[in-house]
PDB file of N, CA and C in Angstrom:
ATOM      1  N   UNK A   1      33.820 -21.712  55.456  1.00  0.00           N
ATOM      2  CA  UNK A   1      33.473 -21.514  54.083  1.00  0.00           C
ATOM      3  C   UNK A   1      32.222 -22.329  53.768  1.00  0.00           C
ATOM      4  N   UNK A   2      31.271 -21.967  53.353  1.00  0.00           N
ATOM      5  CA  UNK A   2      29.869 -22.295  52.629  1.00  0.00           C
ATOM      6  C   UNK A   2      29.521 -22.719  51.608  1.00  0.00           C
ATOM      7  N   UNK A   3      29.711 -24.220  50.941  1.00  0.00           N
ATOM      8  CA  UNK A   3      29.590 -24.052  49.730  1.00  0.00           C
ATOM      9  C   UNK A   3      27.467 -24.895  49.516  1.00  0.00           C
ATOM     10  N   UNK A   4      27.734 -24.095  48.103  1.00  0.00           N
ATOM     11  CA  UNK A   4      26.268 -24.444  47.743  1.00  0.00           C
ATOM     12  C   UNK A   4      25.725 -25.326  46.738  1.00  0.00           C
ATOM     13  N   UNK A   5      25.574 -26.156  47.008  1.00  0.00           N
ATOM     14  CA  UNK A   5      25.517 -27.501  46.146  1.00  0.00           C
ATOM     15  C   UNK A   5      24.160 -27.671  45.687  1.00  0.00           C
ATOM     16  N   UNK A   6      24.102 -28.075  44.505  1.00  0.00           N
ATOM     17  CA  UNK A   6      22.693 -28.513  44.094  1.00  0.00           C
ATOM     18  C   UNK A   6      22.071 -29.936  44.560  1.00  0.00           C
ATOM     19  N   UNK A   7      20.549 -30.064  44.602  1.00  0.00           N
ATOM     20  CA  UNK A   7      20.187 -31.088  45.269  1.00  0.00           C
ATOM     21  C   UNK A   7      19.548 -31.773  44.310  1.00  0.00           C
ATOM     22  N   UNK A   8      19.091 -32.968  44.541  1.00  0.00           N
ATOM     23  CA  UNK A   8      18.560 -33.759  42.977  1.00  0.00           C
ATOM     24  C   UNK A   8      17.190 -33.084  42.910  1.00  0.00           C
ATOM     25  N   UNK A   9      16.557 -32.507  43.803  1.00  0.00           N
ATOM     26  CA  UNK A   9      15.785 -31.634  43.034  1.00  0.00           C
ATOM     27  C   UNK A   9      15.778 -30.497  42.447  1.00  0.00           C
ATOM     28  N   UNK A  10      16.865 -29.806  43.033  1.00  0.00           N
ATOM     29  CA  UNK A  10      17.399 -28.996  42.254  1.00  0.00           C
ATOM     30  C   UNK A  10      17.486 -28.998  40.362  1.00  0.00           C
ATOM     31  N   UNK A  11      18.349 -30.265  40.356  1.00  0.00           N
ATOM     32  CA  UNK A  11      18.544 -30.960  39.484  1.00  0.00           C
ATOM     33  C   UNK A  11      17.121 -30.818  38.568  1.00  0.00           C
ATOM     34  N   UNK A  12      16.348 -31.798  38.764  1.00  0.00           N
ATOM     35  CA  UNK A  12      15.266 -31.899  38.203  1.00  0.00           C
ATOM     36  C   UNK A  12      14.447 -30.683  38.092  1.00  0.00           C
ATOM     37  N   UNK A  13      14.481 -29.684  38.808  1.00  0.00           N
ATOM     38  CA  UNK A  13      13.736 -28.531  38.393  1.00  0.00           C
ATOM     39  C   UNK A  13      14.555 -27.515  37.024  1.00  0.00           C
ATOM     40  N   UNK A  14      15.971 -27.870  37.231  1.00  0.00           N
ATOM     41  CA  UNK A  14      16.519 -27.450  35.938  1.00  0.00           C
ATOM     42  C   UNK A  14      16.253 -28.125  35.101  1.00  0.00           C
ATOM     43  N   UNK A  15      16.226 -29.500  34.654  1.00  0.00           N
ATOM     44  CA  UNK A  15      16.118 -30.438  33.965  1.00  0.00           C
ATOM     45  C   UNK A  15      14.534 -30.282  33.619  1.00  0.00           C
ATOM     46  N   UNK A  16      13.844 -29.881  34.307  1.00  0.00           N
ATOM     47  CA  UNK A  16      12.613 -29.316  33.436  1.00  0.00           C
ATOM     48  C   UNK A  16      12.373 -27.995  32.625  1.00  0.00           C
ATOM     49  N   UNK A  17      12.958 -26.801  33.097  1.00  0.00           N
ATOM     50  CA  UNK A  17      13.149 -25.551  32.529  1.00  0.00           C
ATOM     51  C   UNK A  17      13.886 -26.058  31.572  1.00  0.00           C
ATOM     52  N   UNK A  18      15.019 -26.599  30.957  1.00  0.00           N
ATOM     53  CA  UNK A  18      15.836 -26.612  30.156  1.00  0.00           C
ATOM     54  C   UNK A  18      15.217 -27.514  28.917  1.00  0.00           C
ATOM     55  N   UNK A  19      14.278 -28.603  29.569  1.00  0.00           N
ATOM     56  CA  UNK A  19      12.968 -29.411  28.228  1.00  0.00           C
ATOM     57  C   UNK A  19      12.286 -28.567  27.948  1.00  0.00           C
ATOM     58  N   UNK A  20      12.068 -27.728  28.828  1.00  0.00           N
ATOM     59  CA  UNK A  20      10.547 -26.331  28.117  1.00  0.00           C
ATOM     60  C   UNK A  20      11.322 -25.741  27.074  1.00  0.00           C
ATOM     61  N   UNK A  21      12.201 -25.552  27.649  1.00  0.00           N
ATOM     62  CA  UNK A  21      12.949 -24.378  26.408  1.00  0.00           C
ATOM     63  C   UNK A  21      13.728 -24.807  25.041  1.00  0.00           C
ATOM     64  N   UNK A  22      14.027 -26.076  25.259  1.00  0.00           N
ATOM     65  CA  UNK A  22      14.472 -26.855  24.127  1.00  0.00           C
ATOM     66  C   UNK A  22      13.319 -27.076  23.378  1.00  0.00           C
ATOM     67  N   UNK A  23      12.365 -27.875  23.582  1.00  0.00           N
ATOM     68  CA  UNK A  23      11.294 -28.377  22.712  1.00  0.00           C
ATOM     69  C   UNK A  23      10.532 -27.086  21.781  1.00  0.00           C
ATOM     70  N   UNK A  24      10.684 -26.045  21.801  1.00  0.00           N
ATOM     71  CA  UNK A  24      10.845 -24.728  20.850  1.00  0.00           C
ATOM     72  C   UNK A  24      11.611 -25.162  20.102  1.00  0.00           C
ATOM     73  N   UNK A  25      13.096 -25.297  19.775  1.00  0.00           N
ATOM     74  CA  UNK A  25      14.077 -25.303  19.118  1.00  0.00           C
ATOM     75  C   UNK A  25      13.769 -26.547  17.896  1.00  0.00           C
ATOM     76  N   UNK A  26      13.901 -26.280  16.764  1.00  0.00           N
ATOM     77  CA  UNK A  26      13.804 -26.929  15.675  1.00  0.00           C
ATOM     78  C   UNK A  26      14.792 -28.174  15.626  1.00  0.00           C
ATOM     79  N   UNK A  27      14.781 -29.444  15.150  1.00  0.00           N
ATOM     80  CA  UNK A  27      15.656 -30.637  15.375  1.00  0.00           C
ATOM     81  C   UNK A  27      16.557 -30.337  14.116  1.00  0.00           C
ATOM     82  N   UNK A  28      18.070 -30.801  14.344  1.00  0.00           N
ATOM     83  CA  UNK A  28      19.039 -31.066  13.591  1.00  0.00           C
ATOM     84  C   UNK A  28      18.424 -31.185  12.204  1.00  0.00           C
ATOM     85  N   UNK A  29      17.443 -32.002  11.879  1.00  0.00           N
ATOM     86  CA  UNK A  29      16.989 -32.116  10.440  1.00  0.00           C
ATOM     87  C   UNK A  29      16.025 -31.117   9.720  1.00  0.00           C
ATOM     88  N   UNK A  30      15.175 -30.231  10.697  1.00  0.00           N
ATOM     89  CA  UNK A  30      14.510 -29.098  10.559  1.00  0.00           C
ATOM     90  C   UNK A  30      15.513 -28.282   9.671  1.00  0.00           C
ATOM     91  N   UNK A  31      16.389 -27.916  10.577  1.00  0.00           N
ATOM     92  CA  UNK A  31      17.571 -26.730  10.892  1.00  0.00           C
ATOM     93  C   UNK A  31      18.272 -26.728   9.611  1.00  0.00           C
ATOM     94  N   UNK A  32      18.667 -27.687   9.245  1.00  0.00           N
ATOM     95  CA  UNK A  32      19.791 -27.974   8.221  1.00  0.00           C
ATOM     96  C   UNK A  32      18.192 -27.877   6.957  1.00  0.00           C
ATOM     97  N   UNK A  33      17.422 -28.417   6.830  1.00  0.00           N
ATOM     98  CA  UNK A  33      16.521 -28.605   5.562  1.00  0.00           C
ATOM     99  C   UNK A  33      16.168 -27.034   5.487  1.00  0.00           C
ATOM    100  N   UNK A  34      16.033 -26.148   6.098  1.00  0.00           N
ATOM    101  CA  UNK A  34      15.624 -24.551   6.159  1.00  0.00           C
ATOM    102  C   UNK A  34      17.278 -24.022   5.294  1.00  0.00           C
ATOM    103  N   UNK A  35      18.163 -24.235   6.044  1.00  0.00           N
ATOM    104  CA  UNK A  35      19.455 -23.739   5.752  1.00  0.00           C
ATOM    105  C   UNK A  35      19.992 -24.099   4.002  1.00  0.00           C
ATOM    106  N   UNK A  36      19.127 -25.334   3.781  1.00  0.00           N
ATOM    107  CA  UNK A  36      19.385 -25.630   2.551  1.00  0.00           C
ATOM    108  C   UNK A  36      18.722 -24.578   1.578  1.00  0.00           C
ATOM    109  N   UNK A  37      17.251 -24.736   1.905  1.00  0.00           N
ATOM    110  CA  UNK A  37      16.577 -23.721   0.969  1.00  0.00           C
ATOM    111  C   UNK A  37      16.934 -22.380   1.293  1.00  0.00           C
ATOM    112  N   UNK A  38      17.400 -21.859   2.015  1.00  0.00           N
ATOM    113  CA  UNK A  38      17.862 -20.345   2.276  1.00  0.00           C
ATOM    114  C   UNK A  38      19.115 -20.202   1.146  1.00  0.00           C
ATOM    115  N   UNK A  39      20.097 -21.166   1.684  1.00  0.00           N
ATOM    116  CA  UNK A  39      21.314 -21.022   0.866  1.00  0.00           C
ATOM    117  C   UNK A  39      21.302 -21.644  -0.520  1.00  0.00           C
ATOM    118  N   UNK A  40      19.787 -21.916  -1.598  1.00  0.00           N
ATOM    119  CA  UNK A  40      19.631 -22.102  -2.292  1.00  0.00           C
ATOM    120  C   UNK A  40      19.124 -20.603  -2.881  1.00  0.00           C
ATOM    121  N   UNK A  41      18.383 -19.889  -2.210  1.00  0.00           N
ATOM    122  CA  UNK A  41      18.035 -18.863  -2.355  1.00  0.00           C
ATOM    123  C   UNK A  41      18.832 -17.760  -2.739  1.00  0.00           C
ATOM    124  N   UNK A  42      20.125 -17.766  -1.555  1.00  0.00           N
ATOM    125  CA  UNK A  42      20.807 -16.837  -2.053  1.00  0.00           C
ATOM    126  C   UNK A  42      21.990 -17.041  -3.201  1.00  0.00           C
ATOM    127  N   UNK A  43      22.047 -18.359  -3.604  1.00  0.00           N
ATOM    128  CA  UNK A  43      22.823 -18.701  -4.640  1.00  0.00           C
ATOM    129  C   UNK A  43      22.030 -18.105  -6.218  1.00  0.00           C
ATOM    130  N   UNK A  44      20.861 -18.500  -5.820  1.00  0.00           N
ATOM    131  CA  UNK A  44      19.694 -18.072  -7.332  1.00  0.00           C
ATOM    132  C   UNK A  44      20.076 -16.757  -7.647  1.00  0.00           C
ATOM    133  N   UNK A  45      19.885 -15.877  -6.293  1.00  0.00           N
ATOM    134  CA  UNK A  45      19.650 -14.356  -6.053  1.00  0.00           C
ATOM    135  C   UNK A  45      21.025 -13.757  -6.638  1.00  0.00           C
ATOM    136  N   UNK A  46      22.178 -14.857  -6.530  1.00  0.00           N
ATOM    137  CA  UNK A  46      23.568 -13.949  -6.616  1.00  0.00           C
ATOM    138  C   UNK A  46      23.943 -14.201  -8.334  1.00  0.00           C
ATOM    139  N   UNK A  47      23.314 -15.666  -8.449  1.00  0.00           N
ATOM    140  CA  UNK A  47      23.483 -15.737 -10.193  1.00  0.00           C
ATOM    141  C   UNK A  47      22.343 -14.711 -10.810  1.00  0.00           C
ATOM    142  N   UNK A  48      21.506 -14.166 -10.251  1.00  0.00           N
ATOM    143  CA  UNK A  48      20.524 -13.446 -11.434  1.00  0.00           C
ATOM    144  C   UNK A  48      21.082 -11.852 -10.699  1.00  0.00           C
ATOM    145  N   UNK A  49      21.682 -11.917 -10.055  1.00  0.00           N
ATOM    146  CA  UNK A  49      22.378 -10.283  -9.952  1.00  0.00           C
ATOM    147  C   UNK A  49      23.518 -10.092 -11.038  1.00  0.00           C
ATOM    148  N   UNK A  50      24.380 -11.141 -10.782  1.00  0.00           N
ATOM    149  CA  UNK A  50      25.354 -11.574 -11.841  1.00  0.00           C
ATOM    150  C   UNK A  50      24.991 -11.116 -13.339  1.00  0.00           C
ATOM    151  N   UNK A  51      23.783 -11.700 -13.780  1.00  0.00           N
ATOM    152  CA  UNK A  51      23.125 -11.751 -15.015  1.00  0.00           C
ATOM    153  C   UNK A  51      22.672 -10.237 -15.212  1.00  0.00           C
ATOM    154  N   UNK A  52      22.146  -9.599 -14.350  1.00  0.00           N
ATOM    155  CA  UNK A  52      21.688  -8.615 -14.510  1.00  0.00           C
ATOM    156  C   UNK A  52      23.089  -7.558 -14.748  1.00  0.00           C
ATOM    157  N   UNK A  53      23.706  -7.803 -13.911  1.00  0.00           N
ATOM    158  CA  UNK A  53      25.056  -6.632 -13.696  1.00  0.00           C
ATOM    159  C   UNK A  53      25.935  -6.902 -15.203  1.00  0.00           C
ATOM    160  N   UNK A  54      25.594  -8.197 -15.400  1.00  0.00           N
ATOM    161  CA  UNK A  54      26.673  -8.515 -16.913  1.00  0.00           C
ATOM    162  C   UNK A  54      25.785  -7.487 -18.195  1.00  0.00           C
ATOM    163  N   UNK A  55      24.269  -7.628 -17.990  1.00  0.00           N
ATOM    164  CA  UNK A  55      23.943  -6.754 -19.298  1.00  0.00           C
ATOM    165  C   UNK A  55      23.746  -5.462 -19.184  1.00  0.00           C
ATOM    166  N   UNK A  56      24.247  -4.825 -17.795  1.00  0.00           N
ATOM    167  CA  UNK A  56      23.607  -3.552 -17.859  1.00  0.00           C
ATOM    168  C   UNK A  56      24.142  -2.028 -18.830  1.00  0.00           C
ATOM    169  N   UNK A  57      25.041  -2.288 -19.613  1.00  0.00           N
ATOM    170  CA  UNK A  57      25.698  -1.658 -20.140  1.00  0.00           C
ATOM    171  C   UNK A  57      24.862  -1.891 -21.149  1.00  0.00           C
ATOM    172  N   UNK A  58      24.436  -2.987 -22.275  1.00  0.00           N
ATOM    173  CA  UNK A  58      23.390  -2.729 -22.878  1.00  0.00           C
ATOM    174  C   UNK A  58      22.185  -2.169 -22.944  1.00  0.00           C
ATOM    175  N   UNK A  59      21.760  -2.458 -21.476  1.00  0.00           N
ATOM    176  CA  UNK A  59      19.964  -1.956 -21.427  1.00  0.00           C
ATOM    177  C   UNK A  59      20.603  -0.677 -21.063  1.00  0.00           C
ATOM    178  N   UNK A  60      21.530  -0.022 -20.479  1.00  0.00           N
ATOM    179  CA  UNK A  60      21.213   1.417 -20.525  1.00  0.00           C
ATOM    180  C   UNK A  60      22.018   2.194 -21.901  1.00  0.00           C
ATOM    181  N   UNK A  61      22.004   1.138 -22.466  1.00  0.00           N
ATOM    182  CA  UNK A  61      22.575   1.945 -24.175  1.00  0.00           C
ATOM    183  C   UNK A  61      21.582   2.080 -25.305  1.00  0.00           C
ATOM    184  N   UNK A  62      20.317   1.659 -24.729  1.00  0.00           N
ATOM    185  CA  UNK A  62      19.283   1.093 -25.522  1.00  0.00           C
ATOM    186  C   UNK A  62      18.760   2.430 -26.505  1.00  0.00           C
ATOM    187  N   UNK A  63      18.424   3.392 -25.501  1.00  0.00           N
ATOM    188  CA  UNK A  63      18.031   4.291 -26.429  1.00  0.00           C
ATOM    189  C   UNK A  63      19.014   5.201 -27.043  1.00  0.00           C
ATOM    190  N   UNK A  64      20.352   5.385 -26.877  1.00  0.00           N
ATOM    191  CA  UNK A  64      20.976   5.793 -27.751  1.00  0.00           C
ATOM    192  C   UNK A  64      20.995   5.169 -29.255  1.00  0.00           C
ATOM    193  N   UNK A  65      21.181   3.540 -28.962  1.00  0.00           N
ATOM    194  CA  UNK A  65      21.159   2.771 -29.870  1.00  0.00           C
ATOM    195  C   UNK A  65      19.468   2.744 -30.724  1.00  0.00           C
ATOM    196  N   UNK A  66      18.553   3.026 -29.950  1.00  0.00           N
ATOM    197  CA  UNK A  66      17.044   3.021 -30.978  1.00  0.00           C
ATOM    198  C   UNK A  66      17.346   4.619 -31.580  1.00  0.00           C
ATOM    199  N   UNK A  67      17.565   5.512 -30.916  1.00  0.00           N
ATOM    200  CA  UNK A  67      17.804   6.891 -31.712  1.00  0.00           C
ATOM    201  C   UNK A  67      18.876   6.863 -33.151  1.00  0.00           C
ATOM    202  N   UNK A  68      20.197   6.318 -33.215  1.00  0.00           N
ATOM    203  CA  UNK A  68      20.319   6.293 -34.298  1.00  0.00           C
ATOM    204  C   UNK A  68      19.682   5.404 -35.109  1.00  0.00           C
ATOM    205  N   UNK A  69      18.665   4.020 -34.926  1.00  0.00           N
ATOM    206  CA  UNK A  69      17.944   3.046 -35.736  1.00  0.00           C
ATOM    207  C   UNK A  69      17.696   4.042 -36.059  1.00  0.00           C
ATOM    208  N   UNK A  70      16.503   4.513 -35.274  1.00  0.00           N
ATOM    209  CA  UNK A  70      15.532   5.883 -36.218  1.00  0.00           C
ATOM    210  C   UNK A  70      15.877   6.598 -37.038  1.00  0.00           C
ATOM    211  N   UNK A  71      17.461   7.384 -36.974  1.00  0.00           N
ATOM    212  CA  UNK A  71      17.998   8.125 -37.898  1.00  0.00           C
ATOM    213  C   UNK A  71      18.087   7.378 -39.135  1.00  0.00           C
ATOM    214  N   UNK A  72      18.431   5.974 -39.687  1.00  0.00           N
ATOM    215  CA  UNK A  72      18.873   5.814 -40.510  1.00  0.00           C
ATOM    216  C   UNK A  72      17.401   5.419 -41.029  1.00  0.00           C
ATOM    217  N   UNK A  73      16.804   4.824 -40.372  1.00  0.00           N
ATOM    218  CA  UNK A  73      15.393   4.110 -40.985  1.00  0.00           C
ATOM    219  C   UNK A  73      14.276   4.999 -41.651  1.00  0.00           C
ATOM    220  N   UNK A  74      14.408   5.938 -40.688  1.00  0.00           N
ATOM    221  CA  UNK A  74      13.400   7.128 -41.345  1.00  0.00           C
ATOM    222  C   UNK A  74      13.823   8.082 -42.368  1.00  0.00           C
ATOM    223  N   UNK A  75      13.444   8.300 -43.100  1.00  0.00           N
ATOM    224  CA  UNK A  75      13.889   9.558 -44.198  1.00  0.00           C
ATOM    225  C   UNK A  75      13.304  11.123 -43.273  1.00  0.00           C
ATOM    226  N   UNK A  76      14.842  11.786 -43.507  1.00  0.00           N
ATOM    227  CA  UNK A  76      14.596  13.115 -43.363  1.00  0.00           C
ATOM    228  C   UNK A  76      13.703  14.052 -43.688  1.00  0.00           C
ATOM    229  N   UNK A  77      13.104  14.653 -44.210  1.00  0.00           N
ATOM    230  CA  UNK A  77      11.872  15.557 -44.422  1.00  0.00           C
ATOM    231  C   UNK A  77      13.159  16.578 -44.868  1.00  0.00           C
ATOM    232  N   UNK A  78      12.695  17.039 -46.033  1.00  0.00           N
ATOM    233  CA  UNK A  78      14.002  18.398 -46.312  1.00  0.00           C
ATOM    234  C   UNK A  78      12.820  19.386 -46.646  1.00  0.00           C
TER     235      UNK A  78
END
């Protein structure tokens, strides 16, 4: 049976591929300060949907509601 063992250079040639590819990656304090403003974002986004969805029964009653203003405000023409 054959087994295949890594050698300390082995070692070290992973241990360099694996620094190349890390040092891309944003640090713990990057990561989390992005995540803050994102999930600040979508908190804003979900209270002004909120806001919007609470009045929409008004704004689309609007012109029923300016059509009778008009009726009463204006005099008929007979």
């Amino acid at each position: 049976m054959i087994l295949n063992v890594l050698t300390q250079k082995d070692l070290e040639e992973i241990d360099k591929i694996v620094d190349g590819k890390i040092k891309f990656l944003p640090t713990k304090k990057e990561f989390f300060s992005k995540m803050d403003a994102l999930m600040k974002e979508i908190k804003d986004l979900r209270e002004e949907v909120t806001i919007v969805t609470s009045y929409k029964d008004q704004i689309e009653d609007h012109e029923t509601r300016i059509v009778k203003i008009e009726e009463v405000l204006q005099p008929q023409s007979s």
